[in-house]
C-alpha atoms as a PDB file:
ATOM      1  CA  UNK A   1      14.397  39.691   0.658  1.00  0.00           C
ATOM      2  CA  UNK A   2      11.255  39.075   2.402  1.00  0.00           C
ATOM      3  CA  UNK A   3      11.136  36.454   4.619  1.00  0.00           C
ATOM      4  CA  UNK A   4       7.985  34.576   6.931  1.00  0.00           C
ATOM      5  CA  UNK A   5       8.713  33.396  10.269  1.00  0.00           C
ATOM      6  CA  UNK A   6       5.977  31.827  13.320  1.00  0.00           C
ATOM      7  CA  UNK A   7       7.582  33.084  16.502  1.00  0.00           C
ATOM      8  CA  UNK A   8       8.832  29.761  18.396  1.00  0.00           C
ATOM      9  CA  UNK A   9       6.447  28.563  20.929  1.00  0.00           C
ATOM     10  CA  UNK A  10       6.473  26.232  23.465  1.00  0.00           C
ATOM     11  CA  UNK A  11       3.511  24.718  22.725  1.00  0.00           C
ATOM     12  CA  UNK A  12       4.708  23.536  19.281  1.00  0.00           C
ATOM     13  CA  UNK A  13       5.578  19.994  19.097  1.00  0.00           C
ATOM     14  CA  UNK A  14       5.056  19.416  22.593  1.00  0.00           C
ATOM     15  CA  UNK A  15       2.208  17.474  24.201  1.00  0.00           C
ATOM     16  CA  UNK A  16      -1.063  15.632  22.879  1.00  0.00           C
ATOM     17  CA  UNK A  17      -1.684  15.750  19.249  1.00  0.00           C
ATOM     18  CA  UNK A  18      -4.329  14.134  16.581  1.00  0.00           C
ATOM     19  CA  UNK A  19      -4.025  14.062  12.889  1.00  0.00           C
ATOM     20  CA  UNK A  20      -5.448  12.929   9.385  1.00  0.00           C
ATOM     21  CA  UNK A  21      -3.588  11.073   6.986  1.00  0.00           C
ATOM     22  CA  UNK A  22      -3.819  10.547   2.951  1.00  0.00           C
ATOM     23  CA  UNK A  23      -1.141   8.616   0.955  1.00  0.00           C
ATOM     24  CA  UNK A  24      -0.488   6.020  -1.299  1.00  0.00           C
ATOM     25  CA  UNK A  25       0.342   2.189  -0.586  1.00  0.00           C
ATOM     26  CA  UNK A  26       2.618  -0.360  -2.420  1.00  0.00           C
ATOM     27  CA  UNK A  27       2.980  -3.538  -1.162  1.00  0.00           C
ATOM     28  CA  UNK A  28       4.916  -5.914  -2.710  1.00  0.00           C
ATOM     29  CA  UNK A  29       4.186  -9.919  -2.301  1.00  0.00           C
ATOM     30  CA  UNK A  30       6.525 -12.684  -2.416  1.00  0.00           C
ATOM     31  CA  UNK A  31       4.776 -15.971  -2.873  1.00  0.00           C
ATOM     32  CA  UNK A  32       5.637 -19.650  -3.203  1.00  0.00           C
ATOM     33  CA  UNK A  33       2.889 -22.096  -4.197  1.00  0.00           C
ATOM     34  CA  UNK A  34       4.023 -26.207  -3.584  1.00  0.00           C
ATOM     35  CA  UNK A  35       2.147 -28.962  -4.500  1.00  0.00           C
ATOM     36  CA  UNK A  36       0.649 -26.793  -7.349  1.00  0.00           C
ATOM     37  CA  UNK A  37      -3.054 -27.626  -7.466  1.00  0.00           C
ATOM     38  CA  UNK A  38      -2.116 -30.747  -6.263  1.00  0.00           C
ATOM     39  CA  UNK A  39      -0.063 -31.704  -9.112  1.00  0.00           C
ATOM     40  CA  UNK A  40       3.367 -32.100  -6.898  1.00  0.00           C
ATOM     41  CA  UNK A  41       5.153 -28.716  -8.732  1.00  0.00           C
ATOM     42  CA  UNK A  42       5.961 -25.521  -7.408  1.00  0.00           C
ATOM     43  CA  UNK A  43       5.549 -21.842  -8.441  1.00  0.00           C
ATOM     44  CA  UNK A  44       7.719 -18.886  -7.074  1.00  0.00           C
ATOM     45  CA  UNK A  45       5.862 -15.565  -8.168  1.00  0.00           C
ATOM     46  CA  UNK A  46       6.402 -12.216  -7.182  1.00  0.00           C
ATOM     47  CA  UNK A  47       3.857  -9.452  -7.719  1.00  0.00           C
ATOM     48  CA  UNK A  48       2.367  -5.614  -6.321  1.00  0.00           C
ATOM     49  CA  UNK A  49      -0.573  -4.213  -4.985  1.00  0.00           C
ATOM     50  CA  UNK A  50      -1.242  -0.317  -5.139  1.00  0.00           C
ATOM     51  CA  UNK A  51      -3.940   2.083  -3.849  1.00  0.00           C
ATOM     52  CA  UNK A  52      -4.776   5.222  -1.637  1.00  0.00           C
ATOM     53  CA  UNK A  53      -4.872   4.602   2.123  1.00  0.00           C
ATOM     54  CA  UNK A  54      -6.459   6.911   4.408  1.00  0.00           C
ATOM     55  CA  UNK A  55      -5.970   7.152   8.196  1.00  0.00           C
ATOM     56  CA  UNK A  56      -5.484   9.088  11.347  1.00  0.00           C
ATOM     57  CA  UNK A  57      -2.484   9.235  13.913  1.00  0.00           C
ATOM     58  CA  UNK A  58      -2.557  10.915  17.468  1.00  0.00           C
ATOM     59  CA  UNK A  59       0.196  11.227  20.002  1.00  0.00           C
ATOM     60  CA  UNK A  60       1.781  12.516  22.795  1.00  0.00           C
ATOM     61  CA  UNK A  61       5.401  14.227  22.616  1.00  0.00           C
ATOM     62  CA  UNK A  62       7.736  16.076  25.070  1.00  0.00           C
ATOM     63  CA  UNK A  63      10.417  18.514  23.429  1.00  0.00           C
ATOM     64  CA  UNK A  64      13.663  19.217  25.456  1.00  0.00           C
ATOM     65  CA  UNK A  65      15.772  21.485  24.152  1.00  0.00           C
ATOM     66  CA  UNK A  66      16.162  20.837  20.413  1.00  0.00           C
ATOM     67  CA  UNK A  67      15.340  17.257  20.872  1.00  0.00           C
ATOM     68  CA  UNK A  68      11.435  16.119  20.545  1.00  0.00           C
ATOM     69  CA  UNK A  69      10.523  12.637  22.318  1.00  0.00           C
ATOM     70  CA  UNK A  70       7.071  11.168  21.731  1.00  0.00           C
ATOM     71  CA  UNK A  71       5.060   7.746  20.940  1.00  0.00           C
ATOM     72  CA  UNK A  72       2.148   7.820  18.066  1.00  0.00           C
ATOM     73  CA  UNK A  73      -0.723   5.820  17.013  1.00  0.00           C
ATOM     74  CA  UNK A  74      -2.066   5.080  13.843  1.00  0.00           C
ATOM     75  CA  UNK A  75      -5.026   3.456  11.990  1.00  0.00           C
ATOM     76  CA  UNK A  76      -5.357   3.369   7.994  1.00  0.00           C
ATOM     77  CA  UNK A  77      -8.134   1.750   5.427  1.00  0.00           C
ATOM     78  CA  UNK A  78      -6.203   1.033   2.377  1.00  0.00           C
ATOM     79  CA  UNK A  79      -7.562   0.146  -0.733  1.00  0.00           C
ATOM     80  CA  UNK A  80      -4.610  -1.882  -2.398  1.00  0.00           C
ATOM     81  CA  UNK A  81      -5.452  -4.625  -4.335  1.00  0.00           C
ATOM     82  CA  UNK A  82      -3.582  -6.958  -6.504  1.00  0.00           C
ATOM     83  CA  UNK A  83      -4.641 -10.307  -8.857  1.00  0.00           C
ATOM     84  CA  UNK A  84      -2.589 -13.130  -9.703  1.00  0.00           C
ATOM     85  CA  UNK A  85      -4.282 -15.054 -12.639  1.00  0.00           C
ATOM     86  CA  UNK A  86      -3.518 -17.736 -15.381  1.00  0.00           C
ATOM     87  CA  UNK A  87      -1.501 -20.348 -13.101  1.00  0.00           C
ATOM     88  CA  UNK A  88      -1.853 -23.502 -15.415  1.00  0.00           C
ATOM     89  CA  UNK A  89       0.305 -26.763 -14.754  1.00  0.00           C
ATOM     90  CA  UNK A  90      -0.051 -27.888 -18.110  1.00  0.00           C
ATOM     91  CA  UNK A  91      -2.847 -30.430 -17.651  1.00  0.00           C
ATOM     92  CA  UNK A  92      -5.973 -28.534 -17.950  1.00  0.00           C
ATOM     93  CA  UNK A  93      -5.943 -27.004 -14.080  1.00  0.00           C
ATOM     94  CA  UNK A  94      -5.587 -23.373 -13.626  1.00  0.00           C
ATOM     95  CA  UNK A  95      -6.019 -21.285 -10.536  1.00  0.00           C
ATOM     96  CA  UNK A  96      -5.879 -17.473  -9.375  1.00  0.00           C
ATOM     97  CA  UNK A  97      -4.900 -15.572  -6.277  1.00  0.00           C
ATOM     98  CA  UNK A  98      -6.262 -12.258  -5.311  1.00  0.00           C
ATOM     99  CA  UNK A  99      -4.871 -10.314  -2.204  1.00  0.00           C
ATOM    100  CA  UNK A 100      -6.101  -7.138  -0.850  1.00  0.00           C
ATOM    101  CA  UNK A 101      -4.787  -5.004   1.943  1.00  0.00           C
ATOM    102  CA  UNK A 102      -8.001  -4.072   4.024  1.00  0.00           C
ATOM    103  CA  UNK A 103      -6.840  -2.406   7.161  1.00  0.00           C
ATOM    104  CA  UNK A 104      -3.475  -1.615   9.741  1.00  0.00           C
ATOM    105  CA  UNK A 105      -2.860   0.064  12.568  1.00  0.00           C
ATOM    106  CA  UNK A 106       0.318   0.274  14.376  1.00  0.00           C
ATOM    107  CA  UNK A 107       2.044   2.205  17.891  1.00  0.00           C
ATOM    108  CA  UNK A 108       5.643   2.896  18.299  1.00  0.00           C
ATOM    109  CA  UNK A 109       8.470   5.447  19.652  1.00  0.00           C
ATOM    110  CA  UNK A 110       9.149   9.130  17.832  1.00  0.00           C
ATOM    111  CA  UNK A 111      12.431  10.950  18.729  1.00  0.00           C
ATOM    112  CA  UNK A 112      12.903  14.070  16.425  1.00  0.00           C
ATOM    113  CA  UNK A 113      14.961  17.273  16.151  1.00  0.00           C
ATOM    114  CA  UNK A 114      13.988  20.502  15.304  1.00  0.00           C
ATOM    115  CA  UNK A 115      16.319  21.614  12.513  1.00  0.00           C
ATOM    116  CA  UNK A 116      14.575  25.383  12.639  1.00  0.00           C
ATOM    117  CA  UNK A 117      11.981  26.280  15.286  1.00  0.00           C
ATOM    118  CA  UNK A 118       9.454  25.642  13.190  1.00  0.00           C
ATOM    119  CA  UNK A 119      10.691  22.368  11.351  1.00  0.00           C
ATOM    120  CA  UNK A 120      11.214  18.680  12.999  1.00  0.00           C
ATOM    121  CA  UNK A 121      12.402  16.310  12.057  1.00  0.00           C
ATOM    122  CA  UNK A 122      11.585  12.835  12.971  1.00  0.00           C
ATOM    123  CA  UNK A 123      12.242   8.981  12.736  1.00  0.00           C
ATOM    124  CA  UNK A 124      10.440   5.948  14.381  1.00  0.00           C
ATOM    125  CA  UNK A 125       9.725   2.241  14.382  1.00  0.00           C
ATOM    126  CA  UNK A 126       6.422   0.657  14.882  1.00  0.00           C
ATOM    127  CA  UNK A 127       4.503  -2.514  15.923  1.00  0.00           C
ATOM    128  CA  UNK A 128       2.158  -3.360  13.177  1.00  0.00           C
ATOM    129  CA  UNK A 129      -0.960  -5.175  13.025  1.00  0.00           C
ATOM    130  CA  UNK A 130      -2.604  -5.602   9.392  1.00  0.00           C
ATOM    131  CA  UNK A 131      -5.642  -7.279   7.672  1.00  0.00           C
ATOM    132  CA  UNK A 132      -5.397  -8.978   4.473  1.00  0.00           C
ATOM    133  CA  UNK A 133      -8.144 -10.751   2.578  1.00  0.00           C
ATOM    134  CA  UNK A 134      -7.040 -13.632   0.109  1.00  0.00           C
ATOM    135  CA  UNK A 135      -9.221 -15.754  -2.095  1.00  0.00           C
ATOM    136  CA  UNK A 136      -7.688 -18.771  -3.736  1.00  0.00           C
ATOM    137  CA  UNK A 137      -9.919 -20.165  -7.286  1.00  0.00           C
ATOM    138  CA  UNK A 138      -9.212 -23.326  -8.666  1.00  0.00           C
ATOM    139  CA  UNK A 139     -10.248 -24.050 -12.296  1.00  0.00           C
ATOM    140  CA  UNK A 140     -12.588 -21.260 -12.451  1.00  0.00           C
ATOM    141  CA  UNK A 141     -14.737 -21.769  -9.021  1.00  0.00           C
ATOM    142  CA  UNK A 142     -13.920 -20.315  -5.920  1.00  0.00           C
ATOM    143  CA  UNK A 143     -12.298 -22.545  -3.525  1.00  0.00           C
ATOM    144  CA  UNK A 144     -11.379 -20.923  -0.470  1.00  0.00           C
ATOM    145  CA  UNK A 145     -11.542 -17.117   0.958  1.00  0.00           C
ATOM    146  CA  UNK A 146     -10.750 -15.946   4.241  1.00  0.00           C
ATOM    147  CA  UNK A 147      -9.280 -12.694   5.921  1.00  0.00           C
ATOM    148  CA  UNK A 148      -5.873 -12.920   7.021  1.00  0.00           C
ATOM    149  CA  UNK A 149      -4.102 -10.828   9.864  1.00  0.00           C
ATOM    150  CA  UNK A 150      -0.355 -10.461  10.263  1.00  0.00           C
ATOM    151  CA  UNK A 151       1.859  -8.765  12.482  1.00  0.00           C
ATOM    152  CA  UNK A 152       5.089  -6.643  11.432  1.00  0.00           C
ATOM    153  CA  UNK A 153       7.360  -4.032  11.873  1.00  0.00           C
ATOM    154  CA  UNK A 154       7.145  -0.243  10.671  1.00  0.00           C
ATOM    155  CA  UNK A 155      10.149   1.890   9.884  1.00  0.00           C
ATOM    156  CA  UNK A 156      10.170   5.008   9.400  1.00  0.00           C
ATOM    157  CA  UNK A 157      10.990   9.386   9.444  1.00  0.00           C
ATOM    158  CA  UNK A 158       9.680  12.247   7.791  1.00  0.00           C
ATOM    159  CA  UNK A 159       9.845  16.312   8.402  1.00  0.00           C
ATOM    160  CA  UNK A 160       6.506  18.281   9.890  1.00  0.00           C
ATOM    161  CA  UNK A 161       6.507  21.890   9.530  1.00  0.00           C
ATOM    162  CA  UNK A 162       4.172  24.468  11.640  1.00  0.00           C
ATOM    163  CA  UNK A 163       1.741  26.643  10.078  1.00  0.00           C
ATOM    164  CA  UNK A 164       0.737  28.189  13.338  1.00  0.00           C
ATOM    165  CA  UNK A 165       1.170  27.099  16.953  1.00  0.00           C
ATOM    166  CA  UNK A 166      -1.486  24.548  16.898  1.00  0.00           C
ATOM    167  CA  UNK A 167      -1.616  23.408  13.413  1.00  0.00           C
ATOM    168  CA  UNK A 168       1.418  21.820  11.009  1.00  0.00           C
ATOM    169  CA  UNK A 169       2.333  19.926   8.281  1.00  0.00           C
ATOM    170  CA  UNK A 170       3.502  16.223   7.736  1.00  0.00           C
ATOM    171  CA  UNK A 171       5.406  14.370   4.790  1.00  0.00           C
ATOM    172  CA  UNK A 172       6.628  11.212   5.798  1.00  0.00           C
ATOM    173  CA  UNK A 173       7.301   7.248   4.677  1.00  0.00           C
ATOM    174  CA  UNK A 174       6.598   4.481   5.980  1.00  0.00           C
ATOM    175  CA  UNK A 175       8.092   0.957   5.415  1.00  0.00           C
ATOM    176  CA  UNK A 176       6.547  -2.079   6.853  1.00  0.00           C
ATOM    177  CA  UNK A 177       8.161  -5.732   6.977  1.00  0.00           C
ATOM    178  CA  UNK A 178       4.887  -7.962   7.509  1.00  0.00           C
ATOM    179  CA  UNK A 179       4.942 -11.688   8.655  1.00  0.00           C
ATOM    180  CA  UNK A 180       4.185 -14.574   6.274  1.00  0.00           C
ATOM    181  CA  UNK A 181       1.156 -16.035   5.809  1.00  0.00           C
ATOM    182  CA  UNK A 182      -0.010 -19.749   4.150  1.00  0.00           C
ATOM    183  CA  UNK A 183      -3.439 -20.612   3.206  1.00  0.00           C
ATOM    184  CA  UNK A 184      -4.567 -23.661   0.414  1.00  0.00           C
ATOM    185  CA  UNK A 185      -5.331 -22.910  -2.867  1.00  0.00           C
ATOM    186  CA  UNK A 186      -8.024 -25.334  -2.531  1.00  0.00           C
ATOM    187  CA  UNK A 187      -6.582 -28.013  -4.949  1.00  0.00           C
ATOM    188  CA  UNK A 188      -3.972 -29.951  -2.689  1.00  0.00           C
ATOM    189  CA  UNK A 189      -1.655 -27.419  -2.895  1.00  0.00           C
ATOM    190  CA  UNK A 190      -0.644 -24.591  -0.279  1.00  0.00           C
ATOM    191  CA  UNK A 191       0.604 -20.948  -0.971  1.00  0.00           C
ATOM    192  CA  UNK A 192       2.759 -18.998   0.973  1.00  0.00           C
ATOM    193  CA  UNK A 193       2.990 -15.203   0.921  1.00  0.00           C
ATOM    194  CA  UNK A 194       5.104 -12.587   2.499  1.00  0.00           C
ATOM    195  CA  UNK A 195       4.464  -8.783   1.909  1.00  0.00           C
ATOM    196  CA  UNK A 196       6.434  -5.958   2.247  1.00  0.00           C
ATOM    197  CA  UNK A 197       4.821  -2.425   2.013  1.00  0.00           C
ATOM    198  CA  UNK A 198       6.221   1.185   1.517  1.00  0.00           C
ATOM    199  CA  UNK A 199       3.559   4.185   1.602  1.00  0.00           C
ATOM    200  CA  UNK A 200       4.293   7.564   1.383  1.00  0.00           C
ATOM    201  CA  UNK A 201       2.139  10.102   2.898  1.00  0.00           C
ATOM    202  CA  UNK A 202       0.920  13.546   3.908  1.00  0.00           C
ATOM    203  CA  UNK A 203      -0.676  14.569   7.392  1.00  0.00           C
ATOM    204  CA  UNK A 204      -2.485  17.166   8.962  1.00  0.00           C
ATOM    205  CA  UNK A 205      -1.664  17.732  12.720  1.00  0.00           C
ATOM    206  CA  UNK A 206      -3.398  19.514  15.354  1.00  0.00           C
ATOM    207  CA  UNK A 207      -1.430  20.033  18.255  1.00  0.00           C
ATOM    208  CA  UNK A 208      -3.807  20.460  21.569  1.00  0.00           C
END
């Protein structure tokens, strides 16, 4: 049987790195609207948004032994988007609700273990920062629009394998538990939203 090795070195996974990222988001939105365009009901929806992201991440890591200790930053542009259309209380008033994930970025611990000399695993948790932009429309005209930013927490793991020394490769996912967020639907009424997002990704990494 023919087998392909890269010689352990102790370079890999230790010390400064930077990386590109492509992968693909789903965020899923839990909303509540009272005083439904102003008529004094409520609405409890729940609905997705899905769409590439693209990013970068870049580090620092120590490796002792079999054990790999590090802290990572990250920045993505997403492209998830998500409409939520045909409210109607019954007496002629309708609104819609579109949401789309703009931006994130997020910085947090790494501790990993190399499972072969060449293969680490690793898990993590983040602070997150993300940009949302919601526009409310009330019987056809818009009626408020604004960009939203929330804070969460990112959990996390995934395996990165070396090609060479310098250069590996990166699966990983990525859930993030983002804070809730109200804003009027421009009609008396006031909707509340709280997303949750899981992305699964792949990386290039460039160890210096």
């Amino acid at each position: 049987m023919l087998t392909f090795s890269i010689p352990a070195q102790a370079g890999m996974f230790n010390g400064a790195f930077l990386g590109l990222q492509l992968g693909h988001n789903n965020t899923k939105i839990e909303g509540n609207e009272s005083n439904l365009l102003g008529a004094g009901e409520s609405l409890a929806v729940d609905f997705g948004a899905s769409g590439p992201e693209f990013g970068v991440v870049g580090g620092y890591r120590i490796k002792q032994d079999r054990f790999v200790f590090g802290v990572e930053a990250e920045g993505a542009l997403s492209n998830a988007s998500s409409t939520l259309i045909d409210i109607d209380d019954g007496a002629g008033n309708t609104g819609r609700l579109e949401l789309e994930k703009r931006y994130s970025y997020a910085i947090g611990p790494r501790i990993g273990y190399l499972v072969t000399d060449n293969s680490l695993m690793f898990v993590g948790v983040d602070w997150a920062h993300g940009s949302f932009k919601g526009t409310g429309t009330a019987n056809g005209a818009a009626s408020a629009s604004g960009n939203v930013s929330l804070n969460g927490i990112r959990f996390g793991g995934g395996m990165e394998i070396a090609a060479t020394e310098k250069i590996s490769l990166r699966l990983d996912y990525q859930h993030t538990d983002w804070g809730t967020y109200k804003e009027s639907d421009g009609a008396g009424g006031t909707v509340s939203l709280k997303p949750t997002e899981d992305t699964a990704r792949i990386s290039g990494i460039y160890s210096f």
